[in-house]
C-alpha atoms as a PDB file:
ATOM      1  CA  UNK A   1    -200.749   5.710   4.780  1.00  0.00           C
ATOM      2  CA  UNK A   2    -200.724   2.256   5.534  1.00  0.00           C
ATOM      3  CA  UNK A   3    -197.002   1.932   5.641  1.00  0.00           C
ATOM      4  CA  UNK A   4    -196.847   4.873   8.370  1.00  0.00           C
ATOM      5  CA  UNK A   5    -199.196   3.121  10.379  1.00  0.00           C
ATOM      6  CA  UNK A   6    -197.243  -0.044  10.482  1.00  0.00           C
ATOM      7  CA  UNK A   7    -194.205   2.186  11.249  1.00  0.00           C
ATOM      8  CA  UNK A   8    -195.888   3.525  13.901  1.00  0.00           C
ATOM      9  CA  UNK A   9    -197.149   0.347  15.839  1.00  0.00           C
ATOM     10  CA  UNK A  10    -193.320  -1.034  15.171  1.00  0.00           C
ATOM     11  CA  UNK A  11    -191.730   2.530  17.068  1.00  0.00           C
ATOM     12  CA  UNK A  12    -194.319   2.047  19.643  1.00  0.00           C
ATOM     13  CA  UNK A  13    -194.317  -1.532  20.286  1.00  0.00           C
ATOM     14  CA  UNK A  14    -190.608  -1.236  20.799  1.00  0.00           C
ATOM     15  CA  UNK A  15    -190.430   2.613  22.793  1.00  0.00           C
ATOM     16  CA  UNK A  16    -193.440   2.993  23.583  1.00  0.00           C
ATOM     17  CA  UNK A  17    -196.946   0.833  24.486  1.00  0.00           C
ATOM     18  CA  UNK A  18    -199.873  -0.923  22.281  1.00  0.00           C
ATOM     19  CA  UNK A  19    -202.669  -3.185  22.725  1.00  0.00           C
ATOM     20  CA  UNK A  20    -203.301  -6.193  20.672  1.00  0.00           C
ATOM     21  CA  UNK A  21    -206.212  -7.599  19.326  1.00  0.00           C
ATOM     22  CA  UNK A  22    -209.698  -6.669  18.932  1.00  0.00           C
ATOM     23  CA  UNK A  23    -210.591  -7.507  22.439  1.00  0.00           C
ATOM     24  CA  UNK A  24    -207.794  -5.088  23.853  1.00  0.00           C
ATOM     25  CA  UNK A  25    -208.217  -2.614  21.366  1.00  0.00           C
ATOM     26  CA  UNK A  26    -211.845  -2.191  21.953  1.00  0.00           C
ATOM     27  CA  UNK A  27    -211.081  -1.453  25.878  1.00  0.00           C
ATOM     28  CA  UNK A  28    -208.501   0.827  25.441  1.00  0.00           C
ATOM     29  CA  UNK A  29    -210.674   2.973  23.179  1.00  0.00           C
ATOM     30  CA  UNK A  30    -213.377   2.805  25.671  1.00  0.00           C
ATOM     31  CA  UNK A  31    -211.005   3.514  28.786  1.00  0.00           C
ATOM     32  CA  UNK A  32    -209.720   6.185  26.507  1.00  0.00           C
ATOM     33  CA  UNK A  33    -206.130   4.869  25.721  1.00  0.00           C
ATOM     34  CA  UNK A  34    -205.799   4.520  22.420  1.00  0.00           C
ATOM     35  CA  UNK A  35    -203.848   7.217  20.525  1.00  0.00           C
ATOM     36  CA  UNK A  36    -204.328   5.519  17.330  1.00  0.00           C
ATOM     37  CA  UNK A  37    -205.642   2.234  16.530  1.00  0.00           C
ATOM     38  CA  UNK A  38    -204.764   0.288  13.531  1.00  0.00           C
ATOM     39  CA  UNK A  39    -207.312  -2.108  11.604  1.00  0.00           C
ATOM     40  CA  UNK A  40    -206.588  -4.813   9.203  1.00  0.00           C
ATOM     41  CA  UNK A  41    -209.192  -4.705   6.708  1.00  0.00           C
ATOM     42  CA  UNK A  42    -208.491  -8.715   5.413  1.00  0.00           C
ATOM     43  CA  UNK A  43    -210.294 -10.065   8.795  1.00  0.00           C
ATOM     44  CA  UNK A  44    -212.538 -12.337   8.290  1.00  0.00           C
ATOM     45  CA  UNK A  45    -216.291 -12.467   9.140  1.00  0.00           C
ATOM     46  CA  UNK A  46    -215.587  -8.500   8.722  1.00  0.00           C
ATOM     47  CA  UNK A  47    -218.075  -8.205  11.803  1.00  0.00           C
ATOM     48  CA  UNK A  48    -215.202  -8.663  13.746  1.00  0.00           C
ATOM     49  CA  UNK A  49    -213.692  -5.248  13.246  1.00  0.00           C
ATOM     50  CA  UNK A  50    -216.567  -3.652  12.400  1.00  0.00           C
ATOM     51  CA  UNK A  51    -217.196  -1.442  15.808  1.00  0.00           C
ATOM     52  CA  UNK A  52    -214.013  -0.279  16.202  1.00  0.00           C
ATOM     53  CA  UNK A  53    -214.138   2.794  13.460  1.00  0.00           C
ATOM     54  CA  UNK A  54    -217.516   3.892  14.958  1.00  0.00           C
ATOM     55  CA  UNK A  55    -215.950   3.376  18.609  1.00  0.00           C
ATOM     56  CA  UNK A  56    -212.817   5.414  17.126  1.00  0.00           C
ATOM     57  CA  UNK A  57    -215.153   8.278  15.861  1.00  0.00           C
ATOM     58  CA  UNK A  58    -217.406   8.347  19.300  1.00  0.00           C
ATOM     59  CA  UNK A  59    -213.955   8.582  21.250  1.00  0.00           C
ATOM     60  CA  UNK A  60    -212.389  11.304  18.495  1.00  0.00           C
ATOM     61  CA  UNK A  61    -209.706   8.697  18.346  1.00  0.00           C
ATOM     62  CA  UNK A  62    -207.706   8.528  14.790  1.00  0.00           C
ATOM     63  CA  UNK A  63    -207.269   5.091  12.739  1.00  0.00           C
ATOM     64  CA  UNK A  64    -206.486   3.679   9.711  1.00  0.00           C
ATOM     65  CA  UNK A  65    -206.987   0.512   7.998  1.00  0.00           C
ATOM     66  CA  UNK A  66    -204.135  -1.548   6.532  1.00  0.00           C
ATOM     67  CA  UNK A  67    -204.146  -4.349   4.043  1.00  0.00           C
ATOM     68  CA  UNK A  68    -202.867  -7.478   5.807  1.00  0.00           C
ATOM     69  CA  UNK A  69    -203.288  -8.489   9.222  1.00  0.00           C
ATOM     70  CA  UNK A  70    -200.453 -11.065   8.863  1.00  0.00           C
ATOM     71  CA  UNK A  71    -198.395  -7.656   7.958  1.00  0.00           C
ATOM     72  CA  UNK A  72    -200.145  -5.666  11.273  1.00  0.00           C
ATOM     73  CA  UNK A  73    -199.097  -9.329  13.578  1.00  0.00           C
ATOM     74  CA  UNK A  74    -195.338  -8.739  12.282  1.00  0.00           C
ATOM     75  CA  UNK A  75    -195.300  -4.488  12.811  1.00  0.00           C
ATOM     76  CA  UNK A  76    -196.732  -5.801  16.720  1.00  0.00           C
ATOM     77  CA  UNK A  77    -193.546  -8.028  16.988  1.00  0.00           C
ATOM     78  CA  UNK A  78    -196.501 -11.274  16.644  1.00  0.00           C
ATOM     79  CA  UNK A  79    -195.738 -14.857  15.002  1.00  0.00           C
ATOM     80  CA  UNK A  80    -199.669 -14.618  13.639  1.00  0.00           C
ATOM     81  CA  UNK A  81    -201.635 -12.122  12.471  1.00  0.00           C
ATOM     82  CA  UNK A  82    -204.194  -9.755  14.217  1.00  0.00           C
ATOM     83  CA  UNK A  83    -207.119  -7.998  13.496  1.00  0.00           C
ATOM     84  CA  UNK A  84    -206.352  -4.497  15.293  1.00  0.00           C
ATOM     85  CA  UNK A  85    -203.754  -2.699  17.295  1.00  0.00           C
ATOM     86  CA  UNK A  86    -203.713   0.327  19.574  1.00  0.00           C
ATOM     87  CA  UNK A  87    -201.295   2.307  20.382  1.00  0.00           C
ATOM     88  CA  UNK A  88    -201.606   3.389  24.082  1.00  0.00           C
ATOM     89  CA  UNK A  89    -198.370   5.159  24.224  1.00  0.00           C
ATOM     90  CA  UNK A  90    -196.661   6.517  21.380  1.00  0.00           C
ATOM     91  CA  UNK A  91    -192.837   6.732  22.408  1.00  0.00           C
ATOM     92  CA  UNK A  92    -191.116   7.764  19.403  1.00  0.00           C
ATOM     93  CA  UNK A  93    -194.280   7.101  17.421  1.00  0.00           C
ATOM     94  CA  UNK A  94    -195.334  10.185  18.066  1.00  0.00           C
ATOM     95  CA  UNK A  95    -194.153  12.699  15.088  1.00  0.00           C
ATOM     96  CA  UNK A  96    -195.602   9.213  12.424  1.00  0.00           C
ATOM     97  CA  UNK A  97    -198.533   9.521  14.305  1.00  0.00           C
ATOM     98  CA  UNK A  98    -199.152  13.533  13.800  1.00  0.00           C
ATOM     99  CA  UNK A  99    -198.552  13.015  10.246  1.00  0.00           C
ATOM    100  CA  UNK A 100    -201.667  10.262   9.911  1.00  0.00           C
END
């Protein structure tokens, strides 16, 4: 699963459109953007990411959590690592997507 989503934010980041960080993540879920969102679960204090499932659940948005956020950074095209990505538009994302 985890190697899908990072697939998936790579195809979108370069067809499509995402949102990085949890700051950006966290409006485009409430706006009602976000396709998918991606969370890295090494953040630390966790409390960080902590909203964003129950914001993704309240918004019948899908996500998934990946190991490493210095793994997430790279997938967004990033020097450093981030908590979260969203995927605002999937591009050619979209069949990786279905499949999570």
């Amino acid at each position: 699963m985890a190697d899908e989503a990072y697939e998936a934010v790579e195809l979108a980041r370069k067809t499509g459109k995402i949102r990085k960080g949890c700051n950006e993540v966290t409006k485009a879920l409430e706006k009602g953007e976000a396709k998918l969102v991606v969370i890295a679960k090494d953040v630390q204090p966790p409390e960080i990411t902590m909203h964003l499932p129950l914001l993704c659940k309240e918004k019948g948005t899908k996500f998934v959590h990946v190991d490493s956020k210095e793994q997430l950074g790279a997938s967004a095209g990033l020097p450093v690592g981030t908590a979260a990505i969203a995927i605002v538009t999937e591009g050619e994302a979209k069949e990786i997507i279905k499949k999570i």
